[in-house]
N, C-alpha and C. Protein backbone atom coordinates (compact mmCIF):
# COMPACT_ATOMS: atom_id res chain seq x y z
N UNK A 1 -29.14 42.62 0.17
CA UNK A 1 -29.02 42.77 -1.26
C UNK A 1 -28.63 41.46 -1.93
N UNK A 2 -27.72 40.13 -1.03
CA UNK A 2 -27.33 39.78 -1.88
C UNK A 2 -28.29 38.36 -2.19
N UNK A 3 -29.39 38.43 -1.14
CA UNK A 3 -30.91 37.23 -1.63
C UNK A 3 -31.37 37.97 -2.72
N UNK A 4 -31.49 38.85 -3.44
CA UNK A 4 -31.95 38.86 -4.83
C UNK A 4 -31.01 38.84 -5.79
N UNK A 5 -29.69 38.42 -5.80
CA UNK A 5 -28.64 38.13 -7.07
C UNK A 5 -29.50 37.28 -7.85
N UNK A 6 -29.41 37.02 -9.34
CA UNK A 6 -30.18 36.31 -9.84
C UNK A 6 -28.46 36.01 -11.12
N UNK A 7 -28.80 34.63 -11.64
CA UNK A 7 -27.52 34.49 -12.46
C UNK A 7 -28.02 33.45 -13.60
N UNK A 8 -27.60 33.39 -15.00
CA UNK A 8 -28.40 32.91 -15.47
C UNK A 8 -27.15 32.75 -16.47
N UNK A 9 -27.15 31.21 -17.49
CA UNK A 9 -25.64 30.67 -18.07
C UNK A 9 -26.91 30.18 -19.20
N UNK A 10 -25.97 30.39 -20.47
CA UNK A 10 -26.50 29.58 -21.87
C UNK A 10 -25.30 29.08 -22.49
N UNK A 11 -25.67 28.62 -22.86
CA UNK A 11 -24.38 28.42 -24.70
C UNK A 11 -25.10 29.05 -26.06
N UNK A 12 -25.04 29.70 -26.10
CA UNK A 12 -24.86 30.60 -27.37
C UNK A 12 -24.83 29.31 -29.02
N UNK A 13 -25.82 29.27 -29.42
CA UNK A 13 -26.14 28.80 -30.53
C UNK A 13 -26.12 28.95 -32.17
N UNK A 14 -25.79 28.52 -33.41
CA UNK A 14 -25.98 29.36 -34.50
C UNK A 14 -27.03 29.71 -34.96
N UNK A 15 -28.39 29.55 -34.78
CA UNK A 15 -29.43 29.71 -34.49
C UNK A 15 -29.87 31.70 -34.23
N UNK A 16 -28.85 31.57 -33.64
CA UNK A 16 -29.43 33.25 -32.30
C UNK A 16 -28.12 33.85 -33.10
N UNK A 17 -27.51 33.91 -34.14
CA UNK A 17 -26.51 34.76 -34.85
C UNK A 17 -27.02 35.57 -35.48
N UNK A 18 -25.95 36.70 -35.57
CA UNK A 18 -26.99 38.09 -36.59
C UNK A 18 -26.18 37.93 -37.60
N UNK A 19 -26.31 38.77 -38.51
CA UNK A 19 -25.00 38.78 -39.74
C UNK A 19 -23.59 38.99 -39.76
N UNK A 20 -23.20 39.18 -38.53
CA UNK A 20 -21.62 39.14 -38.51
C UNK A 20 -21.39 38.02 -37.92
N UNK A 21 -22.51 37.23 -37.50
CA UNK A 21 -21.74 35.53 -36.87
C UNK A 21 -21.90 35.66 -35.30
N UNK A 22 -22.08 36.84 -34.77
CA UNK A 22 -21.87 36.61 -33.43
C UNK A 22 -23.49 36.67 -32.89
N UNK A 23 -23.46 37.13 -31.28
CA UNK A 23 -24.87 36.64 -30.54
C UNK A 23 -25.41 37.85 -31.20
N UNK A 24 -26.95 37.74 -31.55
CA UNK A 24 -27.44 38.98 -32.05
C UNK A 24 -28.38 39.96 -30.78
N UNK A 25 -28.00 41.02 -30.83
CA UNK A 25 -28.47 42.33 -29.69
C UNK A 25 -29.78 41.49 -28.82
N UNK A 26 -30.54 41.08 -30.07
CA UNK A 26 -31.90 41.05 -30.01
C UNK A 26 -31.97 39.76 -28.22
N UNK A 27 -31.13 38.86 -28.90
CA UNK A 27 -31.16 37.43 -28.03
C UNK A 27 -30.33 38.15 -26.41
N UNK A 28 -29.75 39.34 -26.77
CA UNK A 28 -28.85 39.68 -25.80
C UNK A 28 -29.38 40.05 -24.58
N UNK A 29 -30.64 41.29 -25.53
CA UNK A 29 -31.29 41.72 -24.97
C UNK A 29 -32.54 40.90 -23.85
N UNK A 30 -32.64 39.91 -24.31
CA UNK A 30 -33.74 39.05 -23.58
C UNK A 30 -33.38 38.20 -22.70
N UNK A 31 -31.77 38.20 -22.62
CA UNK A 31 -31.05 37.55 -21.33
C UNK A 31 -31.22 38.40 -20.64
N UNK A 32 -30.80 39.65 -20.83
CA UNK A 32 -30.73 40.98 -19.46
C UNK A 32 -32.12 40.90 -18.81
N UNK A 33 -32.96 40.83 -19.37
CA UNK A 33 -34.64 41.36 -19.24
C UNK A 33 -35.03 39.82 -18.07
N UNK A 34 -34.11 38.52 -18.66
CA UNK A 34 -34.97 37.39 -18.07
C UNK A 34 -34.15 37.42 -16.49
N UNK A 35 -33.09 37.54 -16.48
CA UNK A 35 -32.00 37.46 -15.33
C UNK A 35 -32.73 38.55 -14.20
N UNK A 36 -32.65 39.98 -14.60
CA UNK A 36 -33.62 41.31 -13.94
C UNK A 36 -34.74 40.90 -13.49
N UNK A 37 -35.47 40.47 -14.45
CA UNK A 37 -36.95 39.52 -13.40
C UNK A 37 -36.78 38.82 -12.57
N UNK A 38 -35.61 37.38 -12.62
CA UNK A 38 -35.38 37.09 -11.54
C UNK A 38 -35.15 37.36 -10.33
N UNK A 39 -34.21 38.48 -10.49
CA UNK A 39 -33.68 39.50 -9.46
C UNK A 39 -34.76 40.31 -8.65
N UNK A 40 -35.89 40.78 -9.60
CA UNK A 40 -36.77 42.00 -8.87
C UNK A 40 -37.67 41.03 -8.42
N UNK A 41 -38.39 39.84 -8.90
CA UNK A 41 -39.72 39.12 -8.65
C UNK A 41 -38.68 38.30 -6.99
N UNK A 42 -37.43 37.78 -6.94
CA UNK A 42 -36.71 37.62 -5.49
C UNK A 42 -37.18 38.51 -4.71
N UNK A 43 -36.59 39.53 -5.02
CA UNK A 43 -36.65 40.85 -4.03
C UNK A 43 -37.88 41.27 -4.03
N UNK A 44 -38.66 41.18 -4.39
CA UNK A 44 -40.20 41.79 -4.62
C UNK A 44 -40.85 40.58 -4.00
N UNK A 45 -40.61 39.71 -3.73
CA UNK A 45 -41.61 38.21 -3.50
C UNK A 45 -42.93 38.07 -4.24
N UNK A 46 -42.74 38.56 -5.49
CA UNK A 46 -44.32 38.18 -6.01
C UNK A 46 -43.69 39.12 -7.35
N UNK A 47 -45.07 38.69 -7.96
CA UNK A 47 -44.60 39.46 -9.28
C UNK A 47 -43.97 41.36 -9.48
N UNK A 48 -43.42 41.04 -10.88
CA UNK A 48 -42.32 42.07 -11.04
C UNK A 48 -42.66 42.28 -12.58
N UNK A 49 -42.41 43.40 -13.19
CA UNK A 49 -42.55 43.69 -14.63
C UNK A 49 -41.75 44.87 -15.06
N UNK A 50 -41.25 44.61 -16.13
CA UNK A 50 -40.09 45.74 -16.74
C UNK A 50 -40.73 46.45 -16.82
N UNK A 51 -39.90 48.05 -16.58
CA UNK A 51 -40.58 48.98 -16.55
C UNK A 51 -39.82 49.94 -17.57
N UNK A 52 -38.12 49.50 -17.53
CA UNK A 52 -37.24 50.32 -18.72
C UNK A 52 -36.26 49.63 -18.83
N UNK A 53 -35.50 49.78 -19.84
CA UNK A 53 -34.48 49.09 -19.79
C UNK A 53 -33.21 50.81 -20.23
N UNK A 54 -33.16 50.80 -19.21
CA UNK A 54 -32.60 52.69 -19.52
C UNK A 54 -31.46 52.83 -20.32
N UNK A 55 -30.57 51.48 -20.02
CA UNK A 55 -29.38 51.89 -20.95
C UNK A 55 -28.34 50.29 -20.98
N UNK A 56 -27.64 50.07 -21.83
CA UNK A 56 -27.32 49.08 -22.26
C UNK A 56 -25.89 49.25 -23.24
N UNK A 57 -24.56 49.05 -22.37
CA UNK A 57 -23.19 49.36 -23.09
C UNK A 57 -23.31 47.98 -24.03
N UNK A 58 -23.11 47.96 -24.75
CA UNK A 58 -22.56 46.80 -25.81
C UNK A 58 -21.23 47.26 -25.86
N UNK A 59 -20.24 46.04 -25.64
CA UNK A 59 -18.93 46.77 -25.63
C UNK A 59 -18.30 45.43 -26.16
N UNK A 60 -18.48 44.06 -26.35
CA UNK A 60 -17.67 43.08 -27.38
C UNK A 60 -18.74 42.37 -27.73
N UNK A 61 -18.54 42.18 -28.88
CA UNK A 61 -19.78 40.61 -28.96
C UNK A 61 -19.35 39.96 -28.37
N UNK A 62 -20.42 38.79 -28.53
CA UNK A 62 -20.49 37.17 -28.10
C UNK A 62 -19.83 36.46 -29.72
N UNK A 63 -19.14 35.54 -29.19
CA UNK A 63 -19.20 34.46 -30.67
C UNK A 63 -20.02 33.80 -29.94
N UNK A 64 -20.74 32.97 -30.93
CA UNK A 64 -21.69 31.58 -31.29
C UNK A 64 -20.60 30.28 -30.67
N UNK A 65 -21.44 29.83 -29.75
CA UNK A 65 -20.82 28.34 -28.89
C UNK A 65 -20.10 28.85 -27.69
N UNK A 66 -20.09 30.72 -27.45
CA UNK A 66 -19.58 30.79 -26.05
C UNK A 66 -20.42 30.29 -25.01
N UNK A 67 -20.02 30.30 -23.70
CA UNK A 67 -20.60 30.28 -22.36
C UNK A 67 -20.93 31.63 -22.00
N UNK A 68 -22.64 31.78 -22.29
CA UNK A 68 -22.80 33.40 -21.49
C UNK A 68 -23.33 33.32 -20.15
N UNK A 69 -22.55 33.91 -19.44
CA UNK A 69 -23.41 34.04 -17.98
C UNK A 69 -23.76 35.43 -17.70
N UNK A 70 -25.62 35.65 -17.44
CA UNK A 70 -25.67 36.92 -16.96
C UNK A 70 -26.22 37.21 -15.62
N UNK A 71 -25.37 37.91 -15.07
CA UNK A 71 -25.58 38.32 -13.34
C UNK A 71 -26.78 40.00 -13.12
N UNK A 72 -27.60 39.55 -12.75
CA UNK A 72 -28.96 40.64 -12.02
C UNK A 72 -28.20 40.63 -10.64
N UNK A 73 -28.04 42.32 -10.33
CA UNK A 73 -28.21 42.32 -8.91
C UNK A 73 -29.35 43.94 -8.63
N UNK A 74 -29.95 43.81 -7.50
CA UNK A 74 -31.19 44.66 -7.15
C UNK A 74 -30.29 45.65 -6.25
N UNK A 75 -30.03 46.74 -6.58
CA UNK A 75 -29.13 47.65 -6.91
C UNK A 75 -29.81 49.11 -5.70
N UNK A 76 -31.07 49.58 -5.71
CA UNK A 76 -31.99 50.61 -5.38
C UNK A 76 -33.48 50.30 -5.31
N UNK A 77 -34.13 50.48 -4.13
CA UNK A 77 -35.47 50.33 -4.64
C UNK A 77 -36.36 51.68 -4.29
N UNK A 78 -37.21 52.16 -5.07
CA UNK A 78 -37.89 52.68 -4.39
C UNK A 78 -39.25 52.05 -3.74
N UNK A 79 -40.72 53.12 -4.03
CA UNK A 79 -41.45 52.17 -3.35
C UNK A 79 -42.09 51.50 -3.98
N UNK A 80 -42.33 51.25 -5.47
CA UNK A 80 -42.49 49.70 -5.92
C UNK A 80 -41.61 49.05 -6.83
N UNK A 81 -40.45 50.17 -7.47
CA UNK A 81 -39.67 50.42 -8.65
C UNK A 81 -38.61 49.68 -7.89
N UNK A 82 -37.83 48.52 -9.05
CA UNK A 82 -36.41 48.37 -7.96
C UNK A 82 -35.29 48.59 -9.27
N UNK A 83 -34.41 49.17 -9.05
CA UNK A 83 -33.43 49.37 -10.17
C UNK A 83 -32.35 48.37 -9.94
N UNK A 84 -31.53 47.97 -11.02
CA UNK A 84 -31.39 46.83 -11.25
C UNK A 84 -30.07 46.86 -12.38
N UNK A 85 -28.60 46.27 -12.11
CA UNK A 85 -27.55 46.40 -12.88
C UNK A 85 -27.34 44.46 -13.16
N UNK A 86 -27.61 44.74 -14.83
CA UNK A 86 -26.73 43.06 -15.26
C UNK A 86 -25.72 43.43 -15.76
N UNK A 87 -25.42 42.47 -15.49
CA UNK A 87 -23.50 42.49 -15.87
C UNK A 87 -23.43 41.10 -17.29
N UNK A 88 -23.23 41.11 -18.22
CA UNK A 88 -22.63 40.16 -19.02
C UNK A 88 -21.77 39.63 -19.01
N UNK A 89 -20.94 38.61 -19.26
CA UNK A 89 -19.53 38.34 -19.62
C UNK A 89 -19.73 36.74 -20.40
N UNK A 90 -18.49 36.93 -21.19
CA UNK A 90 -18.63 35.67 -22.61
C UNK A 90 -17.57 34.70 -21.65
N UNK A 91 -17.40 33.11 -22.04
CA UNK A 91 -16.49 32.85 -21.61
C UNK A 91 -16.36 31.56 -23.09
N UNK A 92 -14.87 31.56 -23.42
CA UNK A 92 -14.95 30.24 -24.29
C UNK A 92 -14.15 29.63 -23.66
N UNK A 93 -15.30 28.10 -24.14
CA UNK A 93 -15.16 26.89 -22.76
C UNK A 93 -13.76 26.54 -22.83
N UNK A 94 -13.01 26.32 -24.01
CA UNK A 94 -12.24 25.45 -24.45
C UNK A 94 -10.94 25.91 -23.62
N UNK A 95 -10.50 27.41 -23.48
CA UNK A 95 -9.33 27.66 -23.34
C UNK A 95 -9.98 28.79 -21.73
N UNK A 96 -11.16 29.02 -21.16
CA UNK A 96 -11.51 29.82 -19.76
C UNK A 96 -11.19 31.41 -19.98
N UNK A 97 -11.27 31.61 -21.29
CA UNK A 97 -10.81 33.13 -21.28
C UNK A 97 -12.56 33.57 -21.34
N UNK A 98 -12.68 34.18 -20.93
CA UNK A 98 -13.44 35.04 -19.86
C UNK A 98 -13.81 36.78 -20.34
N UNK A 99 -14.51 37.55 -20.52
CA UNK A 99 -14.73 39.06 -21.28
C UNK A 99 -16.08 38.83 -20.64
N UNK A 100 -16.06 40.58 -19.96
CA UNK A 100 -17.02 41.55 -19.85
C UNK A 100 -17.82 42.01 -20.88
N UNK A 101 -18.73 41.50 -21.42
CA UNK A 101 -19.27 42.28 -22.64
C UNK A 101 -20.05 43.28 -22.48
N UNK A 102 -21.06 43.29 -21.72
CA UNK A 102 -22.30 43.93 -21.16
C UNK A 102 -22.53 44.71 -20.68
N UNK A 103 -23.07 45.23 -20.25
CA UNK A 103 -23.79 46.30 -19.09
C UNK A 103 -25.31 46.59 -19.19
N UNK A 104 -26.08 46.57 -17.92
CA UNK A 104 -27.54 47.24 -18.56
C UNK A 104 -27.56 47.63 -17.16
N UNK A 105 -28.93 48.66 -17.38
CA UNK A 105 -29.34 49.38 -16.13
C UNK A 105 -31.11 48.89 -16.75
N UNK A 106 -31.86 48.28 -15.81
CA UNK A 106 -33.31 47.97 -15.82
C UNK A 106 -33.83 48.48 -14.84
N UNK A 107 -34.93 48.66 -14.92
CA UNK A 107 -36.04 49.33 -13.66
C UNK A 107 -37.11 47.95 -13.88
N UNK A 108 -37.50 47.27 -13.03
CA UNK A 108 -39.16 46.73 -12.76
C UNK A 108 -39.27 47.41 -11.64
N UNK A 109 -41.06 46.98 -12.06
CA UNK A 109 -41.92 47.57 -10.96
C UNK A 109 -42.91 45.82 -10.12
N UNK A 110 -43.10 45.84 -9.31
CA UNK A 110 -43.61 45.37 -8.53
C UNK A 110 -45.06 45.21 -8.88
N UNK A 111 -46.12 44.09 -9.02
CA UNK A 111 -47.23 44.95 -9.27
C UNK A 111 -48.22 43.36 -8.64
N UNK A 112 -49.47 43.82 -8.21
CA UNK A 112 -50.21 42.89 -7.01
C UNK A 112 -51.51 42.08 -8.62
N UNK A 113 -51.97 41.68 -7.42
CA UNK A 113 -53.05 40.33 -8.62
C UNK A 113 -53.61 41.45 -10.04
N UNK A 114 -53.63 42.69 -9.50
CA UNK A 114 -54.73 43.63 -10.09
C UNK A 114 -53.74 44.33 -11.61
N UNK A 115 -52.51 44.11 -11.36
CA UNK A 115 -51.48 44.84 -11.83
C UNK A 115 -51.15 46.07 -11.43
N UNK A 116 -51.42 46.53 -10.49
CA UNK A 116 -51.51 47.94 -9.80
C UNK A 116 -50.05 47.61 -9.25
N UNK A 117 -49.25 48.98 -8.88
CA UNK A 117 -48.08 49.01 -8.46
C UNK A 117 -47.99 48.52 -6.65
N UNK A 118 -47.03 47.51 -6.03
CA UNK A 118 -47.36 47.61 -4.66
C UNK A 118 -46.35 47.74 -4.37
N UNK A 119 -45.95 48.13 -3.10
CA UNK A 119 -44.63 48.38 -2.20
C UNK A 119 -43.77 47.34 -2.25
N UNK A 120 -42.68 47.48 -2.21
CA UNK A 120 -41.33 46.21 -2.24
C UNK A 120 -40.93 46.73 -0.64
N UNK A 121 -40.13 45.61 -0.58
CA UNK A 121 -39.15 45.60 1.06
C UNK A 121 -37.92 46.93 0.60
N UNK A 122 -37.41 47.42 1.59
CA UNK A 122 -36.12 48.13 1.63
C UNK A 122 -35.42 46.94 0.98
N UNK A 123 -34.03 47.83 0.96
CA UNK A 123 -33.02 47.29 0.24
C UNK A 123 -31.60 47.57 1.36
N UNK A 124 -31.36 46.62 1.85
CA UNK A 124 -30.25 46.45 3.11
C UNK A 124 -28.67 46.12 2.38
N UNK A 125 -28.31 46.93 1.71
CA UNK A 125 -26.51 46.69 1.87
C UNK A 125 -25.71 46.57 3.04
N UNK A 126 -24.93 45.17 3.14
CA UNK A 126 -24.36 44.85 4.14
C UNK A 126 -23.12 44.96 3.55
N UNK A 127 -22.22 45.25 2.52
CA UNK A 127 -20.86 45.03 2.34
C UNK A 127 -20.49 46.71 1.96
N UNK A 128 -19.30 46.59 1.92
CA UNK A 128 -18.72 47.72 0.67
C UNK A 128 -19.62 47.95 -0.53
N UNK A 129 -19.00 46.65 -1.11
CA UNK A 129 -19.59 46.64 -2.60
C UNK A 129 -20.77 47.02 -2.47
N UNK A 130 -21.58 46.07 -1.87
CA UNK A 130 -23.48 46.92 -1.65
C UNK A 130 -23.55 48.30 -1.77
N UNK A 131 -22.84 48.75 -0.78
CA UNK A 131 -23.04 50.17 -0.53
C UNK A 131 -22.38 51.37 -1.64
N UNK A 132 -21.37 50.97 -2.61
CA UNK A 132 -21.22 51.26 -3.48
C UNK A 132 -22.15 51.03 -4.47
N UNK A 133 -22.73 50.25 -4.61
CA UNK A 133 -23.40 50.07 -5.89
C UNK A 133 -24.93 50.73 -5.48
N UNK A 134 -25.37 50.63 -4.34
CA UNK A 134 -26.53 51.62 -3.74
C UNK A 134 -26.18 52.57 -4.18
N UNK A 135 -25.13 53.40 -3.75
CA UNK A 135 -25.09 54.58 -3.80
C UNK A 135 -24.87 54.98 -5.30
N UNK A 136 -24.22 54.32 -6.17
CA UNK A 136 -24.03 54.53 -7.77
C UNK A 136 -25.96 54.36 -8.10
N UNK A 137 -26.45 53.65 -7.68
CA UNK A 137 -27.75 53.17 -8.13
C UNK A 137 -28.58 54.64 -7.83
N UNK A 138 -28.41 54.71 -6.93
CA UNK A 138 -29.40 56.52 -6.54
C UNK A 138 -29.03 57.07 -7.22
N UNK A 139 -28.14 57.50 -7.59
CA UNK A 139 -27.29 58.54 -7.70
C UNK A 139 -28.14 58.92 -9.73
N UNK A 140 -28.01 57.52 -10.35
CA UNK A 140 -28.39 57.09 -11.48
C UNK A 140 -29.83 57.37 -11.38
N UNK A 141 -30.83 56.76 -10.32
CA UNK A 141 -32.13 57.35 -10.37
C UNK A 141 -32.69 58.52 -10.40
N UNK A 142 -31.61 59.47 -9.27
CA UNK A 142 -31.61 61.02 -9.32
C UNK A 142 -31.23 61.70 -10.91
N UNK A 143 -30.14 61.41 -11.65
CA UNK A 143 -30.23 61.86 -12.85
C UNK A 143 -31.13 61.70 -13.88
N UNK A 144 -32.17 60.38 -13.44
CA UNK A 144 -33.49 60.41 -14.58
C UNK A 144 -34.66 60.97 -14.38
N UNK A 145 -34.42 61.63 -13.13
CA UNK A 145 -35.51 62.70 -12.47
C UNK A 145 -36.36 61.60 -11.81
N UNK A 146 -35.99 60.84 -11.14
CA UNK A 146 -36.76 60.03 -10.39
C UNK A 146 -36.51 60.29 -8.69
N UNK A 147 -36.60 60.32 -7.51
CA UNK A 147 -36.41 60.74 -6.33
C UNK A 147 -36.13 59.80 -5.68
């Protein structure tokens, strides 16, 4: 599990602000989506394409000029679908304070020259954590009626 981590750092610009000053959803949203590709097209060895983006806590903004880093890890796969948890967190440089902002749950799918869906590798948890987050990851696929 842990050769497809994918991690991805910006600085947050005034540029990408919505009307309250901070990072706007929109820009937020396209970190989660770019980090997840990384993650599934790793684990997939070849191309990968969003398939949902199922759910997404917004829980603090970003201010403008933080350090965002967002972490993809490949969570469940089935047989071309790999589900997929980013994690957000803000950090301002100046003083290292550090916040969880984020959460998303993404699905890509795997798909060959043709765009047709193709098989991905298993998904091998070697730690605790792996195996916790496997098992949270099924568990999440089973409630969207997926098997």
């Amino acid at each position: 599990m842990s050769f497809s981590r994918a991690e991805l750092m910006v600085t947050t610009m005034p540029y990408q602000q919505n009307v309250h000053g901070d990072l706007f959803g929109g820009e937020i949203l396209s970190l989660i989506d770019k980090a997840a590709a990384v993650a599934a097209i790793r684990h997939a060895g070849g191309s990968a394409v969003t398939a949902s983006i199922d759910r997404v806590d917004f829980k603090y903004p970003i201010p403008i000029g933080a350090l965002v880093n967002v972490a993809a890890t490949v969570d469940f796969v089935g047989n071309s679908s790999m589900e997929i948890t980013v994690e957000v967190h803000s950090e301002i440089v100046s003083t290292g304070e550090r916040t969880h902002t984020h959460t998303a749950h993404v699905v890509f799918v795997a798909i060959d020259e043709n765009g047709k869906p193709r098989r991905v590798p298993r998904l091998i948890p070697e730690t605790d954590e792996e195996r916790a987050r496997f098992e949270s990851a099924r568990r999440h696929r089973e409630e969207r009626g997926r098997p």
